[in-house]
PDB file of N, CA and C in Angstrom:
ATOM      1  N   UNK A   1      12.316  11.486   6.987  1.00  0.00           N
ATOM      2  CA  UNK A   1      12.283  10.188   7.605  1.00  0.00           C
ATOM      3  C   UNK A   1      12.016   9.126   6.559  1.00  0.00           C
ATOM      4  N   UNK A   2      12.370   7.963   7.005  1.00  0.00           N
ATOM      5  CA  UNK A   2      12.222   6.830   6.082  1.00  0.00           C
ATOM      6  C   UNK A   2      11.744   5.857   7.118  1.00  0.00           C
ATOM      7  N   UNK A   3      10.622   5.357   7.099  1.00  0.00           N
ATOM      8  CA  UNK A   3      10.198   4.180   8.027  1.00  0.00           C
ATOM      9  C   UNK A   3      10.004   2.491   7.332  1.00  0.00           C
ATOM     10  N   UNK A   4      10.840   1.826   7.468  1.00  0.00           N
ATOM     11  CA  UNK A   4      10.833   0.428   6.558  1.00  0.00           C
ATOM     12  C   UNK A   4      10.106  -0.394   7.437  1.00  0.00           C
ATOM     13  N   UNK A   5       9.023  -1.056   7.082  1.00  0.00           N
ATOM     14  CA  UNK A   5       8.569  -2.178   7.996  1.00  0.00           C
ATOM     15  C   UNK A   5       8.315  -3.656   7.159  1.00  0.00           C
ATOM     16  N   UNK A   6       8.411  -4.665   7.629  1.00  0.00           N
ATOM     17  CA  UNK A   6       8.198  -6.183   7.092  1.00  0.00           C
ATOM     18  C   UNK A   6       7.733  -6.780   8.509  1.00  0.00           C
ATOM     19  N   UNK A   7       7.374  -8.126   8.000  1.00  0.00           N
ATOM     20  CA  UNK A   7       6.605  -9.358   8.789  1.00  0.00           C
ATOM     21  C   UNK A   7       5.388  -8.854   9.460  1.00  0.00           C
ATOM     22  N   UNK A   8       4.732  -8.337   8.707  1.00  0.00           N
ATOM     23  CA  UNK A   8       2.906  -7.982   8.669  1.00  0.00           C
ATOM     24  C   UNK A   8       2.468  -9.084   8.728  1.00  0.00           C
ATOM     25  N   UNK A   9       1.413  -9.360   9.416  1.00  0.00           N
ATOM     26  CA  UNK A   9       0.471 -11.076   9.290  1.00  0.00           C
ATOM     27  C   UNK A   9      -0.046 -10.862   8.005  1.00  0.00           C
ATOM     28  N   UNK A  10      -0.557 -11.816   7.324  1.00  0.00           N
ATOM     29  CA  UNK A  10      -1.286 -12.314   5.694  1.00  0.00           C
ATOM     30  C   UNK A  10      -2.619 -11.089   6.117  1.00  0.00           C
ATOM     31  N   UNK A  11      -2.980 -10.341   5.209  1.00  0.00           N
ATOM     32  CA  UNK A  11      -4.241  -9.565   5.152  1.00  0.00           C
ATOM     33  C   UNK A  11      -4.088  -9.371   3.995  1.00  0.00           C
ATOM     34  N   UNK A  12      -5.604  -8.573   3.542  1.00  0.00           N
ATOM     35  CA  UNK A  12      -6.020  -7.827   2.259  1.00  0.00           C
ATOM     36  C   UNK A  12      -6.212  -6.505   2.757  1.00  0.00           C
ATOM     37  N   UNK A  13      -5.122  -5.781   1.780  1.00  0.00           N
ATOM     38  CA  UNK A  13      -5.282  -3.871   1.903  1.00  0.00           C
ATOM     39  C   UNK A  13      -6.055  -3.701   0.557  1.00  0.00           C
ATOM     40  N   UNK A  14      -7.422  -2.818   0.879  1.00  0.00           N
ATOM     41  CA  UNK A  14      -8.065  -1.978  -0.278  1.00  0.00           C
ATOM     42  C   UNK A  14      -7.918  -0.634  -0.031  1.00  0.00           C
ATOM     43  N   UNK A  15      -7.774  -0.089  -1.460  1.00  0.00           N
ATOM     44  CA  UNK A  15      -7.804   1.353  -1.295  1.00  0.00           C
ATOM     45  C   UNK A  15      -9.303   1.747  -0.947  1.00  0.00           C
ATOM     46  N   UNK A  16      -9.387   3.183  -0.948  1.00  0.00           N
ATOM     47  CA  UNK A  16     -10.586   3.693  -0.176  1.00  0.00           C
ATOM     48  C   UNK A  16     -11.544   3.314  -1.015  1.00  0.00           C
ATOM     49  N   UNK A  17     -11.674   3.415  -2.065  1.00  0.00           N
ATOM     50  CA  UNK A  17     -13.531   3.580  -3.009  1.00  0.00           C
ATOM     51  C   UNK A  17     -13.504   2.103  -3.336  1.00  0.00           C
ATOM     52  N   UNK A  18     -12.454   1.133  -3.450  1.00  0.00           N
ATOM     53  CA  UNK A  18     -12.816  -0.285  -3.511  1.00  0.00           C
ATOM     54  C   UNK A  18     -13.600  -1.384  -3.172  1.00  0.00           C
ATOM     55  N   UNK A  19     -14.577  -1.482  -3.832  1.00  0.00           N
ATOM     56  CA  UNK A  19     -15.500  -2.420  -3.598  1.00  0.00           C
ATOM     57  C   UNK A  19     -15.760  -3.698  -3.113  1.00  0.00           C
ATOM     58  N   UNK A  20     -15.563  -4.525  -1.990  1.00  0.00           N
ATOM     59  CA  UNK A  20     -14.616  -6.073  -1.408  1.00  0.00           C
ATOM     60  C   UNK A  20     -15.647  -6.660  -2.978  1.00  0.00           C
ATOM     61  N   UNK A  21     -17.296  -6.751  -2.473  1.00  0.00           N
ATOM     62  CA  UNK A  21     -17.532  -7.725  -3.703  1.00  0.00           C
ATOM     63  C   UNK A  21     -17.376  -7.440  -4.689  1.00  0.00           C
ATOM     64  N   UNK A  22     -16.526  -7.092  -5.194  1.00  0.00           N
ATOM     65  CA  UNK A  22     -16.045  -6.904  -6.787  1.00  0.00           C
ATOM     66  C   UNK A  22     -14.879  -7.179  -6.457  1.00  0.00           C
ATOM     67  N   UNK A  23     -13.986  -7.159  -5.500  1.00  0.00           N
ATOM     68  CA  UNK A  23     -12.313  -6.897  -5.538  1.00  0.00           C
ATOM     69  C   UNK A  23     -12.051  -8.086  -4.817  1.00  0.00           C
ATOM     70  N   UNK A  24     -12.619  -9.153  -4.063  1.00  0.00           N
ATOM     71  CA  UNK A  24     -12.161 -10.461  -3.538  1.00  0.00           C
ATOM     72  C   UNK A  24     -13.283 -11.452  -3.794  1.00  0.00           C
ATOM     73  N   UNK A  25     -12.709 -12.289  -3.810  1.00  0.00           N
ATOM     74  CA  UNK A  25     -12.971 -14.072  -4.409  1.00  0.00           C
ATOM     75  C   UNK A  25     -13.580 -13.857  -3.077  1.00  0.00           C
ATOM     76  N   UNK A  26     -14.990 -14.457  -2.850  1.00  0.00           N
ATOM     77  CA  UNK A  26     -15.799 -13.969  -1.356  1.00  0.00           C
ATOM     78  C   UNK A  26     -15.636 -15.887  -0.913  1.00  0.00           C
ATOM     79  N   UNK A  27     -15.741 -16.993  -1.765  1.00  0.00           N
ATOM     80  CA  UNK A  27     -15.548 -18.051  -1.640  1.00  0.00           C
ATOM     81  C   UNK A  27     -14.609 -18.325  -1.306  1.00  0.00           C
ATOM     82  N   UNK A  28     -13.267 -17.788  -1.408  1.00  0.00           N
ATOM     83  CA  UNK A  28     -11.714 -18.046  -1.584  1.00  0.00           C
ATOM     84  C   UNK A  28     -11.358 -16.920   0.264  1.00  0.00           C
ATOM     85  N   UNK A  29     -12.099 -16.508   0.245  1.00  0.00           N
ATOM     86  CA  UNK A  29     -12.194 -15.000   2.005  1.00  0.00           C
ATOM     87  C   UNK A  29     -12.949 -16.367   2.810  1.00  0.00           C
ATOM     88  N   UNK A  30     -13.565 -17.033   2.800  1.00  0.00           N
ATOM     89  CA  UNK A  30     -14.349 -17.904   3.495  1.00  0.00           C
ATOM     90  C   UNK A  30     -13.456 -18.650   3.922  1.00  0.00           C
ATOM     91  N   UNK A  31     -13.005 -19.827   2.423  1.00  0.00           N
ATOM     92  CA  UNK A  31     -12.277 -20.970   2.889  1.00  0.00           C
ATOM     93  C   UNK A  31     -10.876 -20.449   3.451  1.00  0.00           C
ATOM     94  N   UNK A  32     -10.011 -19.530   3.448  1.00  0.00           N
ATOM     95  CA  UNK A  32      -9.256 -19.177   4.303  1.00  0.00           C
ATOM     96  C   UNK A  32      -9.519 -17.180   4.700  1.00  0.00           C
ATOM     97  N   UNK A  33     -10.033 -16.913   5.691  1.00  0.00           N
ATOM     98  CA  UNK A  33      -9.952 -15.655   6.468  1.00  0.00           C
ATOM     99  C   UNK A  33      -9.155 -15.146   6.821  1.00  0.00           C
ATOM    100  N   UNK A  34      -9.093 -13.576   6.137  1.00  0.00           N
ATOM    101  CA  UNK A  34      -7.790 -12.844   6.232  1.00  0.00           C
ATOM    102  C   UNK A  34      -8.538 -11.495   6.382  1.00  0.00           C
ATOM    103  N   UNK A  35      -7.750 -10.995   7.321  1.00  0.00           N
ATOM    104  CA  UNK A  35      -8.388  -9.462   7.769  1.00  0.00           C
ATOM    105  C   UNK A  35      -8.537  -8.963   6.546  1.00  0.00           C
ATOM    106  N   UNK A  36      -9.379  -7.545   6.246  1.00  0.00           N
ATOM    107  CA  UNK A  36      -9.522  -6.708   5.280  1.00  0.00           C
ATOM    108  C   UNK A  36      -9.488  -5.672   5.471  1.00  0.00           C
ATOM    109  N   UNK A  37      -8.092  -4.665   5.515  1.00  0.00           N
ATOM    110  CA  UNK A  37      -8.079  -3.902   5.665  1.00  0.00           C
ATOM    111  C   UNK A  37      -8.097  -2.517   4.677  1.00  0.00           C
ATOM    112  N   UNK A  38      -8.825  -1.384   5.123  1.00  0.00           N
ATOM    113  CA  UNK A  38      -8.982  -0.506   3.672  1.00  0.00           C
ATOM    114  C   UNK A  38      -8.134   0.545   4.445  1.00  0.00           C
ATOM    115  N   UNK A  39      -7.309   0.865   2.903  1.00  0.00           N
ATOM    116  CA  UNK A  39      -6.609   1.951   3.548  1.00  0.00           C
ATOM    117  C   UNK A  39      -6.834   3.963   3.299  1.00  0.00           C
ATOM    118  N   UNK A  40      -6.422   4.584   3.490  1.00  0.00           N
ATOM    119  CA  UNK A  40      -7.536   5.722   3.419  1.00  0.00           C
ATOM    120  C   UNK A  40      -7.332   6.446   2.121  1.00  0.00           C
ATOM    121  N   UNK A  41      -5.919   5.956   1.503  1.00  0.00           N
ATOM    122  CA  UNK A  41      -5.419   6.529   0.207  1.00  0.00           C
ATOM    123  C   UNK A  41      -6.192   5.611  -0.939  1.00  0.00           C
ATOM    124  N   UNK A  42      -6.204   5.932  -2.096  1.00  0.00           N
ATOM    125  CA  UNK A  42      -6.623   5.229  -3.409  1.00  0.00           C
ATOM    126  C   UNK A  42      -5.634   3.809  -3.377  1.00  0.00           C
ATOM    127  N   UNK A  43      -5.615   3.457  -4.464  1.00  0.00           N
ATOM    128  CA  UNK A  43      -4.581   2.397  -5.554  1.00  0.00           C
ATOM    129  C   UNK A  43      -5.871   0.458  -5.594  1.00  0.00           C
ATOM    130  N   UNK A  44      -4.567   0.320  -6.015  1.00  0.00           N
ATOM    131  CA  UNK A  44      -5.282  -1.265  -5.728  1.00  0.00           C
ATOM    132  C   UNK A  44      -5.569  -1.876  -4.427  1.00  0.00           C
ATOM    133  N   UNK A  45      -6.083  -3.194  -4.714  1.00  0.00           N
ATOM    134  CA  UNK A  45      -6.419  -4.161  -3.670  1.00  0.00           C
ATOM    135  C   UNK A  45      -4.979  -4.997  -3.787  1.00  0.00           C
ATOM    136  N   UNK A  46      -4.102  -5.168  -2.452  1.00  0.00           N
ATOM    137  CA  UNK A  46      -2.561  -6.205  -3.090  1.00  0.00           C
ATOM    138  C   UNK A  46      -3.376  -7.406  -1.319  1.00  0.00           C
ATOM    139  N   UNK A  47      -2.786  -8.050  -1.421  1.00  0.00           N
ATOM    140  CA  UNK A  47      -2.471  -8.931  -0.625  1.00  0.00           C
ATOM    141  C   UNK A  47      -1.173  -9.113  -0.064  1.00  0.00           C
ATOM    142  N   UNK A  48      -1.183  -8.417   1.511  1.00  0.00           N
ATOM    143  CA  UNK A  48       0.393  -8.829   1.922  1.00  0.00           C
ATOM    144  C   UNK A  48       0.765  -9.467   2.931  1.00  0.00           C
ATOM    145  N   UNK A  49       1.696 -10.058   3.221  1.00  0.00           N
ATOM    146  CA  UNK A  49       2.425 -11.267   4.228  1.00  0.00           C
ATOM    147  C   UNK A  49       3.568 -10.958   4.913  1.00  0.00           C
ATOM    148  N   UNK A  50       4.090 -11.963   5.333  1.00  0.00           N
ATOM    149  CA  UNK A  50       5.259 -11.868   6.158  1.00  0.00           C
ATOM    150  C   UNK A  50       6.212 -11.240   5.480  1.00  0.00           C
ATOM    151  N   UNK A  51       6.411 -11.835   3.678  1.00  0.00           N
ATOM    152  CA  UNK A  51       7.320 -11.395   2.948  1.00  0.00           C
ATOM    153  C   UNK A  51       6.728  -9.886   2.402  1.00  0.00           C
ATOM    154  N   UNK A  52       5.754  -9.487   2.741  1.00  0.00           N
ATOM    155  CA  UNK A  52       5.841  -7.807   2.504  1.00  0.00           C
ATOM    156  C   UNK A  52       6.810  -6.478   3.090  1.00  0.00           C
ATOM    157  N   UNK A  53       7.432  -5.963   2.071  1.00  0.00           N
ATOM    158  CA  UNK A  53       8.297  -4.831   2.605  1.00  0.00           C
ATOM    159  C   UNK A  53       7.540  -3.347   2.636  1.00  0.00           C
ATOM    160  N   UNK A  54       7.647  -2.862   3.500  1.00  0.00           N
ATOM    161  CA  UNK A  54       6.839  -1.221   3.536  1.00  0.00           C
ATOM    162  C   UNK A  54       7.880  -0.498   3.256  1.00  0.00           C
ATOM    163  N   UNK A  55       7.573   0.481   2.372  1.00  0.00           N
ATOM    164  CA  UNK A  55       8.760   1.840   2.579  1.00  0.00           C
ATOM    165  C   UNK A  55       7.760   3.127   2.610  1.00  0.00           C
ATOM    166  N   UNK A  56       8.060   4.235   3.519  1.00  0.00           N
ATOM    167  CA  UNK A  56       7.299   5.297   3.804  1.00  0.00           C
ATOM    168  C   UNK A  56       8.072   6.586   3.897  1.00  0.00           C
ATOM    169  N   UNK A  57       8.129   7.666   3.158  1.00  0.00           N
ATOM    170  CA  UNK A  57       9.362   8.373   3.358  1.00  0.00           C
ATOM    171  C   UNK A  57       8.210   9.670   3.921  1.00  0.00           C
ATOM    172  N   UNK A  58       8.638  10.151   4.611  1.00  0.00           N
ATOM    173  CA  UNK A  58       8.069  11.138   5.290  1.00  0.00           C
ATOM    174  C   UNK A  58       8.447  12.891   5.465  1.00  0.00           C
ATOM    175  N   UNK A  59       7.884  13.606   4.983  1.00  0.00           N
ATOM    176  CA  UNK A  59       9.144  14.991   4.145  1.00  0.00           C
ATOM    177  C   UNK A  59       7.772  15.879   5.069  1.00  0.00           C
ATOM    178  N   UNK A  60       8.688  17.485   5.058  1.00  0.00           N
ATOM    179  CA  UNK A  60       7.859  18.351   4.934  1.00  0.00           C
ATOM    180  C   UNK A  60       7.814  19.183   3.758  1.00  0.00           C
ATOM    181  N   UNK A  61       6.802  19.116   2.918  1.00  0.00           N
ATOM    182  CA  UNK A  61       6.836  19.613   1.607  1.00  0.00           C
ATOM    183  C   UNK A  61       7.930  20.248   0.836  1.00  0.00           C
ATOM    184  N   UNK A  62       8.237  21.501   1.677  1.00  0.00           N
ATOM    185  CA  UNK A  62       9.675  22.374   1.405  1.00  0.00           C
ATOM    186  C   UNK A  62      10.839  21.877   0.860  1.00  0.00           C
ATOM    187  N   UNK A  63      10.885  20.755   1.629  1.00  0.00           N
ATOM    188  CA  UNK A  63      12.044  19.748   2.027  1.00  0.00           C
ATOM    189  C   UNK A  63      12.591  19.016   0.577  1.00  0.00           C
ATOM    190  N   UNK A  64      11.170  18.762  -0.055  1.00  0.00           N
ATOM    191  CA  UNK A  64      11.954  17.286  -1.724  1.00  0.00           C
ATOM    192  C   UNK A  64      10.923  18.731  -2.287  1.00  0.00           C
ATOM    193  N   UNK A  65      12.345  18.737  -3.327  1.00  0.00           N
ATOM    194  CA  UNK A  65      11.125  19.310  -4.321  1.00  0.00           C
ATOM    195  C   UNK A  65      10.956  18.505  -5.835  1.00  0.00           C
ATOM    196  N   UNK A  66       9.884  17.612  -5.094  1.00  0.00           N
ATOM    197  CA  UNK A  66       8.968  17.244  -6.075  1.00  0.00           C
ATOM    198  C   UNK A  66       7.413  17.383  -5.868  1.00  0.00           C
ATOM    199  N   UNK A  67       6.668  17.614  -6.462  1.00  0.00           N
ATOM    200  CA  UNK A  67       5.589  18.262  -6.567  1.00  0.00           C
ATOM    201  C   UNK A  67       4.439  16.720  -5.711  1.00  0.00           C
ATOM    202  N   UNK A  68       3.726  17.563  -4.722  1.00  0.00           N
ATOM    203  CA  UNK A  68       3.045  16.781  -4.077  1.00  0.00           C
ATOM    204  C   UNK A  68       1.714  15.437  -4.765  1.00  0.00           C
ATOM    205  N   UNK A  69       1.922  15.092  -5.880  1.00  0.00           N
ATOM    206  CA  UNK A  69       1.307  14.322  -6.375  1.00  0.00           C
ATOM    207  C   UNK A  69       1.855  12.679  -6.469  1.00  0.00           C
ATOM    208  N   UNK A  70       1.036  11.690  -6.625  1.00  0.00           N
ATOM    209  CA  UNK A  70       1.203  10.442  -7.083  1.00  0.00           C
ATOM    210  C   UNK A  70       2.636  10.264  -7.902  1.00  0.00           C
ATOM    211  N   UNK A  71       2.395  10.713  -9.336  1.00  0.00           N
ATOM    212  CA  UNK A  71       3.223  10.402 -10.430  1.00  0.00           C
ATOM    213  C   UNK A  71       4.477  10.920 -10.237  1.00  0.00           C
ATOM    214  N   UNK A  72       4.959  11.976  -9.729  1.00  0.00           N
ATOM    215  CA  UNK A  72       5.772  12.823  -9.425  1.00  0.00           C
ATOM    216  C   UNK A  72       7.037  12.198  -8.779  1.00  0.00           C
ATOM    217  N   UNK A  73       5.780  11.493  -7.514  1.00  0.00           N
ATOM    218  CA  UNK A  73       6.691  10.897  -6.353  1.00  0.00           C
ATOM    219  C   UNK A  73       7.123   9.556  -6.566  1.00  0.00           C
ATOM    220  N   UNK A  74       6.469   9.256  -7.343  1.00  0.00           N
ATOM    221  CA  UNK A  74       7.219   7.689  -7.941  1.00  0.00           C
ATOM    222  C   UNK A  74       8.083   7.861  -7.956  1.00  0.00           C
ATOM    223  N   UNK A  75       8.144   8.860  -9.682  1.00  0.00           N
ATOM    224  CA  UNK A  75       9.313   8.699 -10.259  1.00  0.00           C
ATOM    225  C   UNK A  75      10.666   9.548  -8.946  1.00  0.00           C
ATOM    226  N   UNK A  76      10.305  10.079  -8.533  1.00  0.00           N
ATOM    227  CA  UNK A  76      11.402  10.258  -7.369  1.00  0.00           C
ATOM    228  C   UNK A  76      11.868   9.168  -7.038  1.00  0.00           C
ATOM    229  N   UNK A  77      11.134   8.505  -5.978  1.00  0.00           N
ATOM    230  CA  UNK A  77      11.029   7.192  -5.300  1.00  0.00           C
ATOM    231  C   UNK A  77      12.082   6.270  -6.098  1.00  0.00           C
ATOM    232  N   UNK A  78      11.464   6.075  -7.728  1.00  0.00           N
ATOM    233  CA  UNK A  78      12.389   5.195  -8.715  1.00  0.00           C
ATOM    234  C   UNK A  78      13.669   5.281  -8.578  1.00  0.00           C
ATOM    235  N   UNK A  79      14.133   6.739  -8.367  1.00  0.00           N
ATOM    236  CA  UNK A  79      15.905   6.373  -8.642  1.00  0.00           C
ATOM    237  C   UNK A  79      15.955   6.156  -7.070  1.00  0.00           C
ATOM    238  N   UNK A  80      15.772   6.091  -6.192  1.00  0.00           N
ATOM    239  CA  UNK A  80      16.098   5.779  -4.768  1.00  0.00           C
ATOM    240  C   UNK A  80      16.094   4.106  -5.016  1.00  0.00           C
ATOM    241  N   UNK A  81      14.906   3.539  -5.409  1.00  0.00           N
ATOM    242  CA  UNK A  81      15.065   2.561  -4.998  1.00  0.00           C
ATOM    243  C   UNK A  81      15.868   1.468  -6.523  1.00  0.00           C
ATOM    244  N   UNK A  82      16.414   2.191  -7.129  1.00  0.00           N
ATOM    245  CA  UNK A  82      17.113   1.826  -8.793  1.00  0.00           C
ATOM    246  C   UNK A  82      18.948   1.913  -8.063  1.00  0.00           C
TER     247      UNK A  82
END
């Protein structure tokens, strides 16, 4: 499966161990409020909007053989989306 989604409202996604006071302007979260959402995987803190695109490809292991890690699946990912 491939699930594409866009026009998300403006929020902040953190990965799981991310710290908000270290990872957002707490002055800049005040003067404009935007949900904060943490998500359950690692990576960065991004900020996304209407103009955010999701791509989610959804396999049963067997299925791609590329090895179930991060780096792996990029570079998969890369020529798909190249």
């Amino acid at each position: 499966w491939c699930v594409i989604n866009h026009g998300s409202p403006p929020a902040i996604v953190m990965g799981i161990s991310g710290q908000p006071d270290q990872l957002i302007h707490q002055d800049r979260l005040h003067a404009a409020p935007l949900p904060v959402i943490r998500r359950f995987s690692g990576g960065g803190t991004v900020v996304i909007d209407e103009q955010t695109l999701f791509v989610t490809f959804i396999f049963n292991s067997p299925t791609l053989p590329v090895a179930a890690f991060p780096e792996p699946i990029m570079r998969w990912t890369e020529q798909i989306y190249q």
